[in-house]
PDB file of N, CA and C in Angstrom:
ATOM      1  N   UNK A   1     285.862  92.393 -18.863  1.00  0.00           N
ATOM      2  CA  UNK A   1     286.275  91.244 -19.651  1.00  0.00           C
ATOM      3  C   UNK A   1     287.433  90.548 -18.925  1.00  0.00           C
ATOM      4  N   UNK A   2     287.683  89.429 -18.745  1.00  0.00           N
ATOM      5  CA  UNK A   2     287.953  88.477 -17.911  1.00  0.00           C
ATOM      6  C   UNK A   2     289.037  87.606 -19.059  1.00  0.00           C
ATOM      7  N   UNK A   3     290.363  88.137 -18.912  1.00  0.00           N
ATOM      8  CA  UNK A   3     291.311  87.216 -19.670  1.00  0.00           C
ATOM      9  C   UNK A   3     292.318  86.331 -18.748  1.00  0.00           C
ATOM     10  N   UNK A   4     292.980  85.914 -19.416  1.00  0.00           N
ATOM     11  CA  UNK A   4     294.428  84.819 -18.734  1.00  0.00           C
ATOM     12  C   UNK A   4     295.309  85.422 -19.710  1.00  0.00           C
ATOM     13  N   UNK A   5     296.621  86.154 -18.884  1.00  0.00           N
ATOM     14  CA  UNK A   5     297.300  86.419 -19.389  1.00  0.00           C
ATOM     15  C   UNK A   5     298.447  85.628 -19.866  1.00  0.00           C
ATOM     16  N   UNK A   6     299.466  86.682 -20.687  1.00  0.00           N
ATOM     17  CA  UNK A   6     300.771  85.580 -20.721  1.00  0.00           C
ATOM     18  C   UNK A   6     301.443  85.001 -20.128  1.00  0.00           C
ATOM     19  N   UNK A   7     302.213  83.748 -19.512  1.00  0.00           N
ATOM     20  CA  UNK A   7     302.843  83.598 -18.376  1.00  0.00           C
ATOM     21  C   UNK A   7     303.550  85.025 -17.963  1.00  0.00           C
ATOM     22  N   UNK A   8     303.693  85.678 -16.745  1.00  0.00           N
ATOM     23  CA  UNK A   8     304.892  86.014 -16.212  1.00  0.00           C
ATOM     24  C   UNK A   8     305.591  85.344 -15.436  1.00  0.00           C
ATOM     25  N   UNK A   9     307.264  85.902 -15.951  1.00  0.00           N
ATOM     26  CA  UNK A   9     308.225  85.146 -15.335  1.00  0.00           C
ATOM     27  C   UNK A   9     308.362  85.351 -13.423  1.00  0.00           C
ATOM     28  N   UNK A  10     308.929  84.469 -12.970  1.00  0.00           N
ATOM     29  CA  UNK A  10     309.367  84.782 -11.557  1.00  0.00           C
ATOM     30  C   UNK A  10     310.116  86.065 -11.139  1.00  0.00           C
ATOM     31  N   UNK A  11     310.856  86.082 -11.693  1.00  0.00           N
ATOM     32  CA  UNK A  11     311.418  87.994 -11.170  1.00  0.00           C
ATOM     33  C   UNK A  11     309.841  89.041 -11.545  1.00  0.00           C
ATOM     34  N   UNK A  12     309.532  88.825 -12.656  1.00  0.00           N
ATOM     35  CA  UNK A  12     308.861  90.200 -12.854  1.00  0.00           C
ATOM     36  C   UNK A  12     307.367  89.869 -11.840  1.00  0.00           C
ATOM     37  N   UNK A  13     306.885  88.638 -11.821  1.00  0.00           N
ATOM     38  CA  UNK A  13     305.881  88.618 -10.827  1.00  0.00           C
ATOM     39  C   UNK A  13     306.427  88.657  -9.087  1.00  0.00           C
ATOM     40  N   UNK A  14     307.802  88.456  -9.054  1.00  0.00           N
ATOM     41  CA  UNK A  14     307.883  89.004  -7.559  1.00  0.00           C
ATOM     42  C   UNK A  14     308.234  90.619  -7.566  1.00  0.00           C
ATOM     43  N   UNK A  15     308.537  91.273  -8.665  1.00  0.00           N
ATOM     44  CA  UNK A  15     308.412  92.958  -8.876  1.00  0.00           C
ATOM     45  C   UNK A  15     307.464  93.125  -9.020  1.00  0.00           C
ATOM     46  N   UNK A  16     306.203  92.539  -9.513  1.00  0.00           N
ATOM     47  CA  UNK A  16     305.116  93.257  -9.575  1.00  0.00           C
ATOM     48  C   UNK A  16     303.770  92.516  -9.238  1.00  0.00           C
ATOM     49  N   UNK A  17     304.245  91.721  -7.940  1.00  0.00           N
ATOM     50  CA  UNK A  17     302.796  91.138  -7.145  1.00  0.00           C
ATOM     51  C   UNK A  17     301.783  92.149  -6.899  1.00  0.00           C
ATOM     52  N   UNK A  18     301.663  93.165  -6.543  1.00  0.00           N
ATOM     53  CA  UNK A  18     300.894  94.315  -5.978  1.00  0.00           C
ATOM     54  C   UNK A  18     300.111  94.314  -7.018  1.00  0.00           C
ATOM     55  N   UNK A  19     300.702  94.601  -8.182  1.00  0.00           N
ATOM     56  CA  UNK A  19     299.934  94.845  -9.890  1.00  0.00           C
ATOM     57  C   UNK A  19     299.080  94.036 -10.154  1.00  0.00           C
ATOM     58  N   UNK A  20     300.112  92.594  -9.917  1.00  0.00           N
ATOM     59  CA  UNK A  20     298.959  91.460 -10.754  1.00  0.00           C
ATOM     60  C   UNK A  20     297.446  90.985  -9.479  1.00  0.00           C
ATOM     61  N   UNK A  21     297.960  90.789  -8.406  1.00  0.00           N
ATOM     62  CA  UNK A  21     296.823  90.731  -7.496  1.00  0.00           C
ATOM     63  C   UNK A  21     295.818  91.791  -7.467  1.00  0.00           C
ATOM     64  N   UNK A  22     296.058  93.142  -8.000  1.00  0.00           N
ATOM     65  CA  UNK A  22     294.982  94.098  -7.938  1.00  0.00           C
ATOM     66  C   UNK A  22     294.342  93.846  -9.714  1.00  0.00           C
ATOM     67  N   UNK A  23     294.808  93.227 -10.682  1.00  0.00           N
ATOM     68  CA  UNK A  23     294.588  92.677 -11.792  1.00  0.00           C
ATOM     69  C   UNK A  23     293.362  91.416 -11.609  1.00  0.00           C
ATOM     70  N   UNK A  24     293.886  91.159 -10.807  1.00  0.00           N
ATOM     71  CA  UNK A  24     292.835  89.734 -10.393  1.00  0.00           C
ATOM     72  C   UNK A  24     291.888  90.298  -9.474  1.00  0.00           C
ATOM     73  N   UNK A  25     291.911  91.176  -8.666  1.00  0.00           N
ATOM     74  CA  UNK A  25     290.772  91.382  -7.748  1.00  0.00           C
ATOM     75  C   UNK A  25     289.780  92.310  -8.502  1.00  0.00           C
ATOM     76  N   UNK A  26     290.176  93.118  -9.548  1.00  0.00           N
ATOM     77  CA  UNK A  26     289.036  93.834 -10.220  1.00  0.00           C
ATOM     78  C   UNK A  26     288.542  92.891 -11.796  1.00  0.00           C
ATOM     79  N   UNK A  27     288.942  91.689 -11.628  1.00  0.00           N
ATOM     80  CA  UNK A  27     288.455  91.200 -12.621  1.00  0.00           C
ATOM     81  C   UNK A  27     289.154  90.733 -13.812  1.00  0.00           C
ATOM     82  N   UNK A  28     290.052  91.868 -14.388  1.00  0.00           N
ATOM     83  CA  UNK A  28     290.644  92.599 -15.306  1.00  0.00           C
ATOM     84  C   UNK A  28     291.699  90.960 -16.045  1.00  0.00           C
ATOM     85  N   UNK A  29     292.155  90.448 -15.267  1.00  0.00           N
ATOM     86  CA  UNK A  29     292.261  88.986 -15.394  1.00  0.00           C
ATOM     87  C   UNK A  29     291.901  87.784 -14.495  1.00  0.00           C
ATOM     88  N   UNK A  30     291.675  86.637 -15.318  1.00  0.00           N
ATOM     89  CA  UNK A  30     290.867  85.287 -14.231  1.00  0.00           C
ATOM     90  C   UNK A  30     292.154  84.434 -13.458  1.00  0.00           C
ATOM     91  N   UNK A  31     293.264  84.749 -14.286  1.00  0.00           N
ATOM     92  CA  UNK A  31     294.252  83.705 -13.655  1.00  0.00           C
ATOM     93  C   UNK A  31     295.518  84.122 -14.132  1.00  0.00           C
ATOM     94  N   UNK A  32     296.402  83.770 -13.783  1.00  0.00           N
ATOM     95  CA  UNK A  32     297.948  84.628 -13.892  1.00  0.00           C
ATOM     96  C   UNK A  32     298.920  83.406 -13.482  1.00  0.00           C
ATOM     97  N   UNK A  33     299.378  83.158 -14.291  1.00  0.00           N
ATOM     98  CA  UNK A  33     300.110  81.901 -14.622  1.00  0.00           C
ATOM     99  C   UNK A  33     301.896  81.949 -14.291  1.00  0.00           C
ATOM    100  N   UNK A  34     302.499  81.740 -13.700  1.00  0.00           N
ATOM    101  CA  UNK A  34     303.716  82.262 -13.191  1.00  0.00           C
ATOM    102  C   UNK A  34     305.178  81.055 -13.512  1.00  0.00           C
ATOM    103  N   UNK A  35     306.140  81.244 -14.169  1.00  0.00           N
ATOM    104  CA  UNK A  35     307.025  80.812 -14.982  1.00  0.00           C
ATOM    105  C   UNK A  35     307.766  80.410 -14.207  1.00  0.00           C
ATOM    106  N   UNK A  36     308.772  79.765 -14.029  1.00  0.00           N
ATOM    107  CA  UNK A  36     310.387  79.718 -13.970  1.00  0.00           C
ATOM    108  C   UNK A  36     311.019  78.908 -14.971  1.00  0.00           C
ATOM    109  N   UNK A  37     312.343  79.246 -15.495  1.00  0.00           N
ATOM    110  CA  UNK A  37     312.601  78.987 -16.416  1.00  0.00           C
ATOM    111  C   UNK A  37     311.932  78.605 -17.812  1.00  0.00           C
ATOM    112  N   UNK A  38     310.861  79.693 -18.302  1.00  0.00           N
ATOM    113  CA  UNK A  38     309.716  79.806 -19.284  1.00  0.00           C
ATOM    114  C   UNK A  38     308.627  78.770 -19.131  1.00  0.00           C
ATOM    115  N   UNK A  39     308.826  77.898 -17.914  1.00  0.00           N
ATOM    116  CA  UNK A  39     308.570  76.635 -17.623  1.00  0.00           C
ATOM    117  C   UNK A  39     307.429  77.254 -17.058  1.00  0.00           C
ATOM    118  N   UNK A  40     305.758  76.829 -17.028  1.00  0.00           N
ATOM    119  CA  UNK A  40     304.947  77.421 -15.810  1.00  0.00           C
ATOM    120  C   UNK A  40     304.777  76.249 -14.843  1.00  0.00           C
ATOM    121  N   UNK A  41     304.779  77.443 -13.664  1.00  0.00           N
ATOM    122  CA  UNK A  41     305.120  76.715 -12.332  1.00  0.00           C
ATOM    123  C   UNK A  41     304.329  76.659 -11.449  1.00  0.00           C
ATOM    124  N   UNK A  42     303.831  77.466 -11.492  1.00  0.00           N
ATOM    125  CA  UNK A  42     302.765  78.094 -10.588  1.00  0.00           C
ATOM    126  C   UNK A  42     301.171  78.832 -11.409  1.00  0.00           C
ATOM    127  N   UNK A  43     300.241  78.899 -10.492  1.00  0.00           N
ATOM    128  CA  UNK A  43     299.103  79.395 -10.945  1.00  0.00           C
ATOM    129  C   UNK A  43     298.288  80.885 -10.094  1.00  0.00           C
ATOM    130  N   UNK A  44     298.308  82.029 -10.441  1.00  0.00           N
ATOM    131  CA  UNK A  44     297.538  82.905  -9.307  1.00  0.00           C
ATOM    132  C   UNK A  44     296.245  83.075  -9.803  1.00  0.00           C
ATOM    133  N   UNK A  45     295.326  82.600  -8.738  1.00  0.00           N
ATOM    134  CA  UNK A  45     294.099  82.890  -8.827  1.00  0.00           C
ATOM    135  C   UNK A  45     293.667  83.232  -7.801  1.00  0.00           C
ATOM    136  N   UNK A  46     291.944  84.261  -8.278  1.00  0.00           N
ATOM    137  CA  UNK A  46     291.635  85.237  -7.268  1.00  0.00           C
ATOM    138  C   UNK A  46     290.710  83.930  -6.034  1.00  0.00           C
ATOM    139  N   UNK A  47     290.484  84.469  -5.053  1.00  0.00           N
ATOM    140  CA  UNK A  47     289.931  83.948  -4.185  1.00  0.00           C
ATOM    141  C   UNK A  47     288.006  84.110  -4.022  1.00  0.00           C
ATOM    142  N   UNK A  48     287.565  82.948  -4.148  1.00  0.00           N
ATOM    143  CA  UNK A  48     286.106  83.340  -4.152  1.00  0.00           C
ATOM    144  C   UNK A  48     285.638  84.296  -3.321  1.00  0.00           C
ATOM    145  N   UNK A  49     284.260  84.520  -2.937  1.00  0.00           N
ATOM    146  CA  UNK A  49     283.829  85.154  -2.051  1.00  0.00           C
ATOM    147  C   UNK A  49     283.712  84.491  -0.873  1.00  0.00           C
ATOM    148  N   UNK A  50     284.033  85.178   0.378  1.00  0.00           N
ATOM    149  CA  UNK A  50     284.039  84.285   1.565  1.00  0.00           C
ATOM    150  C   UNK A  50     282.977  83.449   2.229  1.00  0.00           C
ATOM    151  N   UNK A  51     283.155  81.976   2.723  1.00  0.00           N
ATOM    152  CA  UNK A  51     282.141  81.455   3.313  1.00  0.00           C
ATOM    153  C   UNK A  51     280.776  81.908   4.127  1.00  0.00           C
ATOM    154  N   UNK A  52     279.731  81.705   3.893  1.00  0.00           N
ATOM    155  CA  UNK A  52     278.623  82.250   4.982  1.00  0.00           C
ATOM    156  C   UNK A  52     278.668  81.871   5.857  1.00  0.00           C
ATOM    157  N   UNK A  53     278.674  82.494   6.990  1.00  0.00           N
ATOM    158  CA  UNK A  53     278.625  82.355   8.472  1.00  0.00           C
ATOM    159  C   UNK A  53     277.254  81.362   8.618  1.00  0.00           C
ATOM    160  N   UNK A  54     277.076  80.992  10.140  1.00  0.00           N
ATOM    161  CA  UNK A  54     275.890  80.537  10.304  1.00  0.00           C
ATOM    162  C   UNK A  54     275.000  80.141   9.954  1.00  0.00           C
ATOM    163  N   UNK A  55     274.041  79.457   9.677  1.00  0.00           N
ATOM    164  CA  UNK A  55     272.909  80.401   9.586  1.00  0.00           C
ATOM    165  C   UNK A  55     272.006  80.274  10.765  1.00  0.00           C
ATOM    166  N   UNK A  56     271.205  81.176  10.176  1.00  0.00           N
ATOM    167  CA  UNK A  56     270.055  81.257  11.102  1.00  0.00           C
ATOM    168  C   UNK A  56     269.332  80.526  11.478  1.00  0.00           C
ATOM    169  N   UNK A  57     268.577  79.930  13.008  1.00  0.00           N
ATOM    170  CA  UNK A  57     267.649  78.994  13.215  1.00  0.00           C
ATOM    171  C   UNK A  57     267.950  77.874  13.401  1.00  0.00           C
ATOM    172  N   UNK A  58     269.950  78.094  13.682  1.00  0.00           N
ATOM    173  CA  UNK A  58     270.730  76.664  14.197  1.00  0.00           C
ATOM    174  C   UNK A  58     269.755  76.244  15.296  1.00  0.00           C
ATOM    175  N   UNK A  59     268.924  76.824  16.438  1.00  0.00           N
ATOM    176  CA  UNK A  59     269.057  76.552  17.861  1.00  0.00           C
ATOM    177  C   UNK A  59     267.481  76.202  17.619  1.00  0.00           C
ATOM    178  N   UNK A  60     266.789  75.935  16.224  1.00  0.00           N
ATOM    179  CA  UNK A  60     265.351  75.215  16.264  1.00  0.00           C
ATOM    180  C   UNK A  60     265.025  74.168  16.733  1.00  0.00           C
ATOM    181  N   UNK A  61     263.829  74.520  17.908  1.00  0.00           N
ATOM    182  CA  UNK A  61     263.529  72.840  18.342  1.00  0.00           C
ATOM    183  C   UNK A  61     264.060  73.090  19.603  1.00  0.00           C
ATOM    184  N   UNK A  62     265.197  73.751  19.784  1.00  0.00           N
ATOM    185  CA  UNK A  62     265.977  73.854  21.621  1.00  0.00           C
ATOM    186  C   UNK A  62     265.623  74.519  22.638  1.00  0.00           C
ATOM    187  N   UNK A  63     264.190  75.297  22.386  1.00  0.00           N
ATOM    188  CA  UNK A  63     263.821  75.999  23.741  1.00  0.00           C
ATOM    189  C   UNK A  63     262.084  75.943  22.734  1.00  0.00           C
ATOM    190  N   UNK A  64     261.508  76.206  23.626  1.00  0.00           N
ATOM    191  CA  UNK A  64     259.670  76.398  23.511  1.00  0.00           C
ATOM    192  C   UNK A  64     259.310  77.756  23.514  1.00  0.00           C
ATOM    193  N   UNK A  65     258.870  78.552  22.785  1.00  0.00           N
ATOM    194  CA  UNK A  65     258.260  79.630  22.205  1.00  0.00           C
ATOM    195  C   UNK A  65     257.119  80.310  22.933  1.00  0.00           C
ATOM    196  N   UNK A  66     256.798  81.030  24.172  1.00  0.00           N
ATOM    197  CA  UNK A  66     254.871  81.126  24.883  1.00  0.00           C
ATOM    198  C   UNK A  66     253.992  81.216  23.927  1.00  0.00           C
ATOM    199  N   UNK A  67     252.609  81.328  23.944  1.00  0.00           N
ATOM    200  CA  UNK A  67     251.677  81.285  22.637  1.00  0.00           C
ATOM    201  C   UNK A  67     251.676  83.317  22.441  1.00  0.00           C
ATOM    202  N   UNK A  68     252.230  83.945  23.171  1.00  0.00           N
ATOM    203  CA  UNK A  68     252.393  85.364  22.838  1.00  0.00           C
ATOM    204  C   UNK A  68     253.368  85.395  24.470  1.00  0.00           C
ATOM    205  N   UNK A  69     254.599  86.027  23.552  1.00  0.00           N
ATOM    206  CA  UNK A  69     255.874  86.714  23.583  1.00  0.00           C
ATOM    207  C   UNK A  69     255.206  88.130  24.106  1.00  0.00           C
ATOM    208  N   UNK A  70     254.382  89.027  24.092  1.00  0.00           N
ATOM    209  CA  UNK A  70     254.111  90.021  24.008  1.00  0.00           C
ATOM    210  C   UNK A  70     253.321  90.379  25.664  1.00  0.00           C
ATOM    211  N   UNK A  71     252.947  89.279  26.797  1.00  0.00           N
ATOM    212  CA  UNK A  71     251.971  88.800  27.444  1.00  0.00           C
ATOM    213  C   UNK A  71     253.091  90.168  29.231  1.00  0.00           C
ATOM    214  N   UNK A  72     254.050  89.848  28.818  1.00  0.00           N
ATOM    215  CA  UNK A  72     254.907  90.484  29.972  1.00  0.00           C
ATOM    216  C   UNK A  72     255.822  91.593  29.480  1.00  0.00           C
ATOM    217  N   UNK A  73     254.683  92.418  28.258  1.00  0.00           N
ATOM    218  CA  UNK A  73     255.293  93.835  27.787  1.00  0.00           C
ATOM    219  C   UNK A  73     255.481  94.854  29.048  1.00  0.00           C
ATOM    220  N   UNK A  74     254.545  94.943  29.399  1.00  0.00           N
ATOM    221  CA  UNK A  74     254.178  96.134  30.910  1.00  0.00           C
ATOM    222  C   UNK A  74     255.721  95.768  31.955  1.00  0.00           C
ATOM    223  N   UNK A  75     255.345  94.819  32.125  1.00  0.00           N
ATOM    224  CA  UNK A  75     256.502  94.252  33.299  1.00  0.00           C
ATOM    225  C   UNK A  75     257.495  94.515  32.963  1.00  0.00           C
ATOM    226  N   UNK A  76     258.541  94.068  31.794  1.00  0.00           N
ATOM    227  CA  UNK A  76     259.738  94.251  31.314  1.00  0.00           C
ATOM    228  C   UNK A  76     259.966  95.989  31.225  1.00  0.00           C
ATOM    229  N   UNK A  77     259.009  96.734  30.696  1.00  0.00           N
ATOM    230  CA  UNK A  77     258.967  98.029  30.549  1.00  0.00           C
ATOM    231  C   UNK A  77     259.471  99.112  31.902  1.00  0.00           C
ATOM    232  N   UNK A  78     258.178  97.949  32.980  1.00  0.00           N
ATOM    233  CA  UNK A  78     258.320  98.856  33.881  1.00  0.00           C
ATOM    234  C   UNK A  78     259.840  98.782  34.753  1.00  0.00           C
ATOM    235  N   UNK A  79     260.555  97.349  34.159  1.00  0.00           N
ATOM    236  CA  UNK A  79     262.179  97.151  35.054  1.00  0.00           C
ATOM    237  C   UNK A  79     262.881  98.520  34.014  1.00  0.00           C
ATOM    238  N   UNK A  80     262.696  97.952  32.781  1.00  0.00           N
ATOM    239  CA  UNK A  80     263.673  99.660  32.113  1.00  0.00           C
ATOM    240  C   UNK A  80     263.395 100.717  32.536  1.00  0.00           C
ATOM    241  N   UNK A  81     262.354 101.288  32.953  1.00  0.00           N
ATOM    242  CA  UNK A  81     262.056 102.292  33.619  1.00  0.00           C
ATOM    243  C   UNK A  81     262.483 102.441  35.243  1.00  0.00           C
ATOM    244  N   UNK A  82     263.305 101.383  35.624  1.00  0.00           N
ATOM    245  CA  UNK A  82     263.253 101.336  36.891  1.00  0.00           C
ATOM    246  C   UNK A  82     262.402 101.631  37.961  1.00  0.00           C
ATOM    247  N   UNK A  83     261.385 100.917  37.799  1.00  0.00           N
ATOM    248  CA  UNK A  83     260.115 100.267  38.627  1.00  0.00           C
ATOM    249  C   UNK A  83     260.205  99.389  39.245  1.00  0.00           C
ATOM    250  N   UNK A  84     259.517  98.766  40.327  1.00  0.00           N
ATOM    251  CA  UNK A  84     259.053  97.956  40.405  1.00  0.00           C
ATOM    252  C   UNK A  84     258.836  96.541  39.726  1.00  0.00           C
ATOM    253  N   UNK A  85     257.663  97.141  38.631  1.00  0.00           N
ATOM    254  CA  UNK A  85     256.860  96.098  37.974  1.00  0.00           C
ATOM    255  C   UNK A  85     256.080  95.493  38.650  1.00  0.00           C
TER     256      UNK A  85
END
């Protein structure tokens, strides 16, 4: 369950950042509202989940494909094996 707590003031949220950020990372609260002079001043909230990298299939269209990939199995095999070929 996912609350917003009461403001805390500036002293007790710089005594107990560790608390309230592990408060926000398990859920336990959505936002944490931070005072000075009973005044709120500030807002802590958790951070989404991080951006997706890449994706896949940026490089479509930039090189040509043979009609079988599979045509120079033997050959490649026989360089790992240190052959010839």
């Amino acid at each position: 369950m996912r609350t917003t707590m009461q403001p805390v003031n500036m002293l007790e949220a710089k005594s107990s950042l560790s608390r309230l950020v592990d408060a926000l990372e398990r859920g336990v609260e959505s936002e944490i509202v931070i005072a000075r002079n009973g005044k709120p001043a500030a807002r802590l909230v958790p951070l989404g989940p991080p951006a997706a990298g890449p994706r896949l299939g940026v490089a479509k269209g930039m090189f040509k494909l043979p009609e079988s990939i599979d045509t120079d199995n033997p050959a490649v095999a026989s360089l790992f094996n240190g052959e010839d070929g």
